[in-house]
Protein backbone atom coordinates (compact mmCIF):
# COMPACT_ATOMS: atom_id res chain seq x y z
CA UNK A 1 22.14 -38.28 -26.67
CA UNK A 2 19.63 -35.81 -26.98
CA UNK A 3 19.59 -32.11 -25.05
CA UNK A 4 16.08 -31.46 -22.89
CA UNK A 5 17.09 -28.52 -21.31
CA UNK A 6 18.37 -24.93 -23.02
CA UNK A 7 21.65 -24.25 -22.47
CA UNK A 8 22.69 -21.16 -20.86
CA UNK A 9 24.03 -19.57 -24.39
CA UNK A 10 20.35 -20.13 -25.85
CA UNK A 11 18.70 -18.39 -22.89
CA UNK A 12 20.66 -15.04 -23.34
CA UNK A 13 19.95 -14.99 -27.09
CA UNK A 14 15.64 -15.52 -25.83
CA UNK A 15 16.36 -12.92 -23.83
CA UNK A 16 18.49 -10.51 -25.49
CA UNK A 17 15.72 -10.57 -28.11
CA UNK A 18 13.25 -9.74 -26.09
CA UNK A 19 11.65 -12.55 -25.23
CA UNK A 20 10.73 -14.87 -21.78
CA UNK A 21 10.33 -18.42 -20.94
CA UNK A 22 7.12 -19.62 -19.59
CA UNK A 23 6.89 -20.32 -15.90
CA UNK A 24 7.61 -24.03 -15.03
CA UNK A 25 7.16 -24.13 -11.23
CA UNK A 26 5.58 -27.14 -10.19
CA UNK A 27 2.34 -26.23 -9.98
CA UNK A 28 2.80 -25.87 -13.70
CA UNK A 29 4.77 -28.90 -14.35
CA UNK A 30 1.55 -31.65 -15.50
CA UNK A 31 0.43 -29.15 -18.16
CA UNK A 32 1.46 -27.51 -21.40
CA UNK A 33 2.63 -23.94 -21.00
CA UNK A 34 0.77 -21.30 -23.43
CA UNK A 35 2.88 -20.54 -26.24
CA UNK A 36 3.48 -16.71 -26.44
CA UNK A 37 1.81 -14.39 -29.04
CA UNK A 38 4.43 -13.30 -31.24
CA UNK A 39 4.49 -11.01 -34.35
CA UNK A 40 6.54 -12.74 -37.60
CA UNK A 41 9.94 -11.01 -36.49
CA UNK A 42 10.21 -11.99 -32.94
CA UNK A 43 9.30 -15.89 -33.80
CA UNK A 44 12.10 -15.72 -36.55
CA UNK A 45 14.38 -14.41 -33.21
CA UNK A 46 12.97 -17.57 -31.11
CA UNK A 47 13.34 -20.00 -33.65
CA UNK A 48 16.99 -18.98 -34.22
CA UNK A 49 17.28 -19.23 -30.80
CA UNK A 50 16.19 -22.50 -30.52
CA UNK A 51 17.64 -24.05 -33.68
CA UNK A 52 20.79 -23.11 -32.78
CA UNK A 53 19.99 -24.72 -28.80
CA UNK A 54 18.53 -27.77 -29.56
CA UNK A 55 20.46 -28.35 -33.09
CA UNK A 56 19.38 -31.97 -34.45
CA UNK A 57 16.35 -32.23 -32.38
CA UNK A 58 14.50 -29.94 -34.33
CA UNK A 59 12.97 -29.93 -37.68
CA UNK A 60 12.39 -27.29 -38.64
CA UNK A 61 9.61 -23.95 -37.62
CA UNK A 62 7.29 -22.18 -39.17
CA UNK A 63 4.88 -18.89 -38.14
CA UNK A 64 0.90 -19.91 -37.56
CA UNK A 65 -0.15 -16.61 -38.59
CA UNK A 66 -3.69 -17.39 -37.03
CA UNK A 67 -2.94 -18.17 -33.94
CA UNK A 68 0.72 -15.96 -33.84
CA UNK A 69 3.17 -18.58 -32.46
CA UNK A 70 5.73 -20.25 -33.43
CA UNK A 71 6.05 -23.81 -34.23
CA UNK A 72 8.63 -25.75 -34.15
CA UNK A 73 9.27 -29.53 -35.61
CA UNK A 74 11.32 -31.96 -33.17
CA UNK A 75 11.56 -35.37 -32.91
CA UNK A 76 10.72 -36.47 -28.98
CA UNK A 77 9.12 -35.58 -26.65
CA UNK A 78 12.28 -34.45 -24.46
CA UNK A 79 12.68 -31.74 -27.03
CA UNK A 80 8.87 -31.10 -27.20
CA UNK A 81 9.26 -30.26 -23.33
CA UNK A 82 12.12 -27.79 -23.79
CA UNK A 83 10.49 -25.97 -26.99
CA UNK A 84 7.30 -25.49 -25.22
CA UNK A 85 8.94 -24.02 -22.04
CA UNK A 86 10.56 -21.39 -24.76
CA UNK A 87 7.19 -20.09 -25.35
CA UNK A 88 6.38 -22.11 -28.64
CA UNK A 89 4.15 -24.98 -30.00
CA UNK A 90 5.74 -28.26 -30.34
CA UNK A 91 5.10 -30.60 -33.15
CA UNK A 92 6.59 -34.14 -32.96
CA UNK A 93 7.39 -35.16 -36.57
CA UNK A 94 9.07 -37.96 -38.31
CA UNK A 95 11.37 -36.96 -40.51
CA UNK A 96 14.58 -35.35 -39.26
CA UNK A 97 16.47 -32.11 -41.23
CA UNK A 98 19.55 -34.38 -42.32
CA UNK A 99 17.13 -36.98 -43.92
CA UNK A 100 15.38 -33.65 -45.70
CA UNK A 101 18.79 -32.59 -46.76
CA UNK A 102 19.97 -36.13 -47.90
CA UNK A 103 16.14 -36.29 -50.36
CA UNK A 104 17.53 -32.64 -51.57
CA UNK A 105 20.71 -33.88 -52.52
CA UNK A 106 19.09 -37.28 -54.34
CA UNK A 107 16.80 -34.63 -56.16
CA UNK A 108 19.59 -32.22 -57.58
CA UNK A 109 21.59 -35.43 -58.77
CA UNK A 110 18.35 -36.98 -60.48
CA UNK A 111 15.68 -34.79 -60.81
CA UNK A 112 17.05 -31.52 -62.19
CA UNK A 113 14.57 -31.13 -64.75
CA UNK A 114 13.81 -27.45 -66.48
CA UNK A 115 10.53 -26.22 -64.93
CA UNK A 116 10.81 -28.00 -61.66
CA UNK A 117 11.44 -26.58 -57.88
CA UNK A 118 11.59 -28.21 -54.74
CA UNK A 119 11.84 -26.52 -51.20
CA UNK A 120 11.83 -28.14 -47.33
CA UNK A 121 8.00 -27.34 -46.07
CA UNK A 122 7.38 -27.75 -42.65
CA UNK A 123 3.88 -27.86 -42.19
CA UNK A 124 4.34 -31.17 -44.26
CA UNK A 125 7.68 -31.90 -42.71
CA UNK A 126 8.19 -33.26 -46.36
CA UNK A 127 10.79 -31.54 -49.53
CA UNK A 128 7.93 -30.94 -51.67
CA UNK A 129 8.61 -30.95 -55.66
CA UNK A 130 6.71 -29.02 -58.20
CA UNK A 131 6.56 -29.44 -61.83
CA UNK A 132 5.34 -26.96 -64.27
CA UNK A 133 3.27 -27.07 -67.28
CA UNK A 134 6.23 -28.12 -69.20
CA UNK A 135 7.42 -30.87 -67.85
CA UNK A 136 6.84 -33.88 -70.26
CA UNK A 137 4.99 -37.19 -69.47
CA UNK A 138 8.44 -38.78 -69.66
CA UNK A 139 9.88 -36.39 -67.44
CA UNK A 140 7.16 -36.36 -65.20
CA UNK A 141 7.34 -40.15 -64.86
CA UNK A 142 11.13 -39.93 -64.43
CA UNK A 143 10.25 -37.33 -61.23
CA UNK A 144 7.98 -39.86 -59.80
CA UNK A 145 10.32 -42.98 -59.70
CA UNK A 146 12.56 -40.54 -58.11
CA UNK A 147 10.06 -39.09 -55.37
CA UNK A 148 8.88 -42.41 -54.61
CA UNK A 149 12.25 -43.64 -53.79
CA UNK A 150 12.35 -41.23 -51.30
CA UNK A 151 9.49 -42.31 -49.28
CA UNK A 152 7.73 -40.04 -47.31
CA UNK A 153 10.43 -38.21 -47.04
CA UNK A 154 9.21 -35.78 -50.20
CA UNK A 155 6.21 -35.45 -52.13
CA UNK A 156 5.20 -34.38 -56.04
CA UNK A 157 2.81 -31.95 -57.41
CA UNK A 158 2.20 -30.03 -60.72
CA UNK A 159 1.62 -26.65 -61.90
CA UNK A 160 -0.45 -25.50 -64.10
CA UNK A 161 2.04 -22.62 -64.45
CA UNK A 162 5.45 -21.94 -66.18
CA UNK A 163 8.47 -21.39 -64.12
CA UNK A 164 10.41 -18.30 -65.40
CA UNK A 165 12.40 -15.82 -64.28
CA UNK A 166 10.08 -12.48 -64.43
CA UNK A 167 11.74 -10.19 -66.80
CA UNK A 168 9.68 -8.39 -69.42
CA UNK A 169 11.62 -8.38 -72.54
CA UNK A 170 9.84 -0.76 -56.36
CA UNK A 171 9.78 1.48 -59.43
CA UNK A 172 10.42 0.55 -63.06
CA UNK A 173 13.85 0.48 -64.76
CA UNK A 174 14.49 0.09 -68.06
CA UNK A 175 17.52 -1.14 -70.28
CA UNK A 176 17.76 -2.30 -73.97
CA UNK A 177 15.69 -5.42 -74.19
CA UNK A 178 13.78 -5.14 -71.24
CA UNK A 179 12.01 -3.52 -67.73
CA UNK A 180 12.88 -5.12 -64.53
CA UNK A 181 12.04 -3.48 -61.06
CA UNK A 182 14.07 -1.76 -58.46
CA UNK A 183 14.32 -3.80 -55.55
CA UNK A 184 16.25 -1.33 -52.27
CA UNK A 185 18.67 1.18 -52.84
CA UNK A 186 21.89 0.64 -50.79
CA UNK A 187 25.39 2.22 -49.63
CA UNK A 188 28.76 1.11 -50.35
CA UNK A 189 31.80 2.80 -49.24
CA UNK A 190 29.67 5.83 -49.39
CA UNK A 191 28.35 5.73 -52.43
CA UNK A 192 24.52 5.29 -53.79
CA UNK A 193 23.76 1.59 -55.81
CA UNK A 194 20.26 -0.67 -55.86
CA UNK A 195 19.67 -3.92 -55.37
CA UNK A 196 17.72 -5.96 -58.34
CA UNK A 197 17.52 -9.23 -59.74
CA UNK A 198 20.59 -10.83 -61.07
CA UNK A 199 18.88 -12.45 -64.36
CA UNK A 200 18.00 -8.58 -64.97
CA UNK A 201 21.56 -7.61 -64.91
CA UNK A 202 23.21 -10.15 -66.76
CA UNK A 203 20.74 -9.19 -70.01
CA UNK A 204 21.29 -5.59 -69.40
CA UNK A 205 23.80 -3.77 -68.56
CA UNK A 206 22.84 -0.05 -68.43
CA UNK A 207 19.74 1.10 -66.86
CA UNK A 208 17.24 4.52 -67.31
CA UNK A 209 13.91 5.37 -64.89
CA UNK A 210 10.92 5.74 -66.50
CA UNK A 211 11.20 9.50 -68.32
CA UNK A 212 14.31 7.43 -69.79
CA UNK A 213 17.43 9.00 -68.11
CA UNK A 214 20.21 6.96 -67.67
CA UNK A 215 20.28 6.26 -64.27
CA UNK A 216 22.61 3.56 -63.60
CA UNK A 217 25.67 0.63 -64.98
CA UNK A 218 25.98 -2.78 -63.10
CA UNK A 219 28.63 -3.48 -60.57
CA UNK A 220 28.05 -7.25 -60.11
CA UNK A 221 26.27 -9.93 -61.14
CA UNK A 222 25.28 -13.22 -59.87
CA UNK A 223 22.88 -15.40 -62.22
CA UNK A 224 22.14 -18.42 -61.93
CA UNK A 225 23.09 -20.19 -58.61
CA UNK A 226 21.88 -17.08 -56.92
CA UNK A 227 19.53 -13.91 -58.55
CA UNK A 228 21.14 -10.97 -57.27
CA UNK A 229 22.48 -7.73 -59.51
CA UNK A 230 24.24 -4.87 -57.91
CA UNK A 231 23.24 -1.28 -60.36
CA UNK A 232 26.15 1.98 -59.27
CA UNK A 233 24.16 5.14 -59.72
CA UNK A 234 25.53 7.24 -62.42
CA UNK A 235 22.94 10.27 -62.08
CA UNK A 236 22.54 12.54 -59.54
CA UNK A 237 19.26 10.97 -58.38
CA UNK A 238 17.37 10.85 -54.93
CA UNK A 239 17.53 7.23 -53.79
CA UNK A 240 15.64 6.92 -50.34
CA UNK A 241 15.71 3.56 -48.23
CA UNK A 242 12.01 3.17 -49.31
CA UNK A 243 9.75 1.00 -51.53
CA UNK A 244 6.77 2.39 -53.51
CA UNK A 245 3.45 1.65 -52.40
CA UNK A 246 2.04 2.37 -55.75
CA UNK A 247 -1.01 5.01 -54.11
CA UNK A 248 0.93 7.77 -54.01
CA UNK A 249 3.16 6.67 -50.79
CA UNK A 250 6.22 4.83 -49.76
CA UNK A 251 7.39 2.00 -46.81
CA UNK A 252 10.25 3.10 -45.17
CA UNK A 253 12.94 0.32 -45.26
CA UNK A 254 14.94 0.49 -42.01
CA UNK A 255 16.49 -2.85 -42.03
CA UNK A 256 16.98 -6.21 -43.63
CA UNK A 257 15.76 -9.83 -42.10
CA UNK A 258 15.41 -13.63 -42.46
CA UNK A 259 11.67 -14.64 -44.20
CA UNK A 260 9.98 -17.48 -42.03
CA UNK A 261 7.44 -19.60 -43.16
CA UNK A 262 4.15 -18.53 -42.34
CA UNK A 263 4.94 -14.97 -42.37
CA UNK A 264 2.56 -12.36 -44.15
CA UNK A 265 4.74 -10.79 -46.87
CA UNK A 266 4.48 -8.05 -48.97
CA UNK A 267 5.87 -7.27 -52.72
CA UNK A 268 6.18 -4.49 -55.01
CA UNK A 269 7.05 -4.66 -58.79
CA UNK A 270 6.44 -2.41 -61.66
CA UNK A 271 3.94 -4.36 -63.40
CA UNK A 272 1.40 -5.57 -61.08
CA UNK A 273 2.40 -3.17 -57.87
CA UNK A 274 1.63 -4.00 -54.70
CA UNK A 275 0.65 -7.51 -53.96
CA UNK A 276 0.57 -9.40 -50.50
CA UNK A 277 0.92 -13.07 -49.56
CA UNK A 278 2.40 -15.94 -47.21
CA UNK A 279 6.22 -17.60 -46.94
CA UNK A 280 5.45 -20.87 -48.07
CA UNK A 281 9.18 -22.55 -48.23
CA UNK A 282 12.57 -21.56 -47.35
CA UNK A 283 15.82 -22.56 -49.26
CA UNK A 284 13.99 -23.38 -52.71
CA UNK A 285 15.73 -24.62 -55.36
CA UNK A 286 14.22 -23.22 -59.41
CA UNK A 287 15.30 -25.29 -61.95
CA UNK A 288 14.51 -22.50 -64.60
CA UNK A 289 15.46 -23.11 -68.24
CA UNK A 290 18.08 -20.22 -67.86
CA UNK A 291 19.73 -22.29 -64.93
CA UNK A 292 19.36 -23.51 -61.26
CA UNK A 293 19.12 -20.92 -58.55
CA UNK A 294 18.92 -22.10 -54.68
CA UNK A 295 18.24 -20.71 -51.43
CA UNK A 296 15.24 -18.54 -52.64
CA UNK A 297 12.23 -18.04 -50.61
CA UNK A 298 8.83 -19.56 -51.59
CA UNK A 299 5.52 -17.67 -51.29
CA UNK A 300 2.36 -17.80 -52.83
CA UNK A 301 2.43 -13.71 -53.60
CA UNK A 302 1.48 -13.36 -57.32
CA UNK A 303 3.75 -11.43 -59.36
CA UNK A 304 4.22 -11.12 -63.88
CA UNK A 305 7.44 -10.31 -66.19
CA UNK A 306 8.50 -7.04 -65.25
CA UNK A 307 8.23 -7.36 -61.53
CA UNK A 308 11.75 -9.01 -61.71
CA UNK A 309 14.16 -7.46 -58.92
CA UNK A 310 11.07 -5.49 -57.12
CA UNK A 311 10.96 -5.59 -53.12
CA UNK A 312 9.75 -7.99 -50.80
CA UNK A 313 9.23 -7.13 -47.80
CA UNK A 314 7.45 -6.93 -44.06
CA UNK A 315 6.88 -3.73 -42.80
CA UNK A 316 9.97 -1.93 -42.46
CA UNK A 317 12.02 -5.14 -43.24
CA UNK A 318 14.00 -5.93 -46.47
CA UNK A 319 13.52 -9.63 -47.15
CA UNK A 320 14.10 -10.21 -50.93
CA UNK A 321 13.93 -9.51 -54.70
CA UNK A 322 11.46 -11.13 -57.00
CA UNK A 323 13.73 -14.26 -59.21
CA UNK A 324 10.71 -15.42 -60.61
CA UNK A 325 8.15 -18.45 -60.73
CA UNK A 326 4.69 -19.17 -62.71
CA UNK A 327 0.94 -18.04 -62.44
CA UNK A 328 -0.28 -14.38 -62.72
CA UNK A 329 -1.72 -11.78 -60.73
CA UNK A 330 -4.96 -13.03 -62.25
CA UNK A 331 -5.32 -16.68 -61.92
CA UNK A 332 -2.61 -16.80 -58.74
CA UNK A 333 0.83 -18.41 -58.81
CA UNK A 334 3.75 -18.66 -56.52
CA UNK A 335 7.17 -16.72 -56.82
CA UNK A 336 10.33 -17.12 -55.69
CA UNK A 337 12.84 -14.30 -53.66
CA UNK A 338 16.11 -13.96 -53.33
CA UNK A 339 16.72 -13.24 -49.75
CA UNK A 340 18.20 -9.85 -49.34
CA UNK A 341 20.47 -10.52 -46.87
CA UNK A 342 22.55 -13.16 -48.83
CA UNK A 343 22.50 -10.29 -51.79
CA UNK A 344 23.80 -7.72 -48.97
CA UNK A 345 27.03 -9.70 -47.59
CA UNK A 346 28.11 -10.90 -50.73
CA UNK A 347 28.13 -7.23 -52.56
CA UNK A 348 29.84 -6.17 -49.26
CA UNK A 349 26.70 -2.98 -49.15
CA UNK A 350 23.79 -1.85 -46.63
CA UNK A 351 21.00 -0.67 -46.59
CA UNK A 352 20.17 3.38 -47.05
């Protein structure tokens, strides 16, 4: 049977984050209460809040960045009733997360196809699936016997684009065979490391800043399945909890966070700088030629090879480093993150 009302370990995590439920007196009670106006972060905090309340009646949220509020997916109008008493905008929808998850799974047994992605959208309440520029006919007509069998459960389109991860050959940092980008520098047990992309680690192994010192050696790698790469600093080099703003300043990086959908997002890499852009998906899966990596996060920020391991971020919040995707800073593209938080627990470091 479905919940309709929050249970009492929902409302202290609304308001332990700061946030309020709308009045519901009966004066109230035959119209819709006014969602609140929230900035990116404090919707990610509500729609935690309510995912983990209301569970399987959701279907997901994203951020409307226009009219700042969060939105959240269910599947009745019970549910609808308890979202929008949260402070949110309900959307009744018809497909349900398990049946998302279950046209996932039927993709990555029979669709894994090099230059292909697929990621859970929201807005469409669909898994949408994107094929580059070179996917073949026959693999393209392979995809859409397979997306067609899922109903309207998923959805296919192409790009004109090549998925890749975005090594060429924050701040620039160089190795034999290549340039990659710094993404945050971190701690562990005291000492100073960074953060970058894990396709940039496992092709080099030693890395120098720009004047060519030798700066750092990897610690860990994790390439494919994820695209994280953990650099020890070797030189006695400052290392500030910052990312370069590429005019002569810096963003202050005070803490790391979930993306959401919708959110306005900001990325720095050594080639193209400092570029800005929307969360499109959450929990992409790249099928890149190099091997699959999942869980990324989906935007439509432009970045090119180089950029690889730079920052993404939202104002003082780490949320990833730049895997890859297709496009340019000139024509437009989209690019997928590794969310830094995932990168964080499993190197066992934080931020600083």
């Amino acid at each position: 049977m479905r919940r309709t009302v929050l249970a009492g370990a929902g409302v202290a995590a609304l308001l332990a984050a700061g946030l309020s439920f709308q009045s519901a007196n009966a004066s109230e009670a035959a119209k819709t209460p006014t969602p609140r106006v929230l900035s990116a972060p404090a919707a990610g905090k509500l729609a935690s809040a309510l995912l983990k309340d209301l569970g399987a009646d959701t279907a997901g949220t994203y951020y409307d960045a226009r009219s700042r509020a969060l939105v959240v997916n269910v599947l009745d109008e019970s549910a609808a009733r308890a979202v929008e008493r949260a402070g949110a905008k309900a959307r009744v929808v018809r497909n349900t997360l398990a049946e998302l998850e279950a046209a996932r799974t039927t993709l990555a047994k029979n669709a894994t196809v090099p230059g292909t992605s697929w990621a859970t959208d929201p807005v469409t309440n669909k898994v949408v699936v994107t094929a580059d520029r070179t996917v073949s006919a026959t693999e393209w007509a392979k995809l859409s016997r397979v997306v067609a069998g899922l109903g309207g459960k998923a959805e296919l389109k192409r790009s004109q684009g090549r998925f890749t991860p975005f090594i060429a050959g924050g701040d620039a940092i160089t190795g034999e065979g290549g340039r990659c980008s710094l993404g945050f520098n971190v701690v562990k047990d005291g000492r100073p490391y960074f953060l970058t992309a894990g396709h940039c680690t496992q092709a080099i192994s030693t890395w120098s800043d720009t004047d060519g010192t030798v700066i750092g050696r990897n610690a860990r790698t994790s390439f494919p399945g994820d695209d994280f790469g953990l650099v020890e600093y070797t030189a006695d080099v400052d290392h500030p909890s910052a990312v370069d703003l590429y005019d002569g300043s810096t963003r202050q990086i005070t803490r790391a966070g979930e993306a959401t959908v919708g959110e306005q997002v900001t990325r720095s890499g050594s080639t193209t700088h400092v570029h800005t852009g929307t969360v499109t998906g959450l929990d992409a899966t790249v099928n890149y030629s190099e091997g699959t990596v999942s869980g990324l996060i989906q935007t439509d920020v432009c970045a090119e090879p180089g950029d690889s391991g730079g920052a993404l971020f939202d104002g003082e919040t780490a949320l990833g480093l730049t895997s890859g995707g297709s496009g340019d800073c000139t024509s437009g593209g989209e690019t997928f993150f590794q969310p830094v938080t995932e990168a964080l627990t499993a190197t066992g470091t934080q931020l600083g």
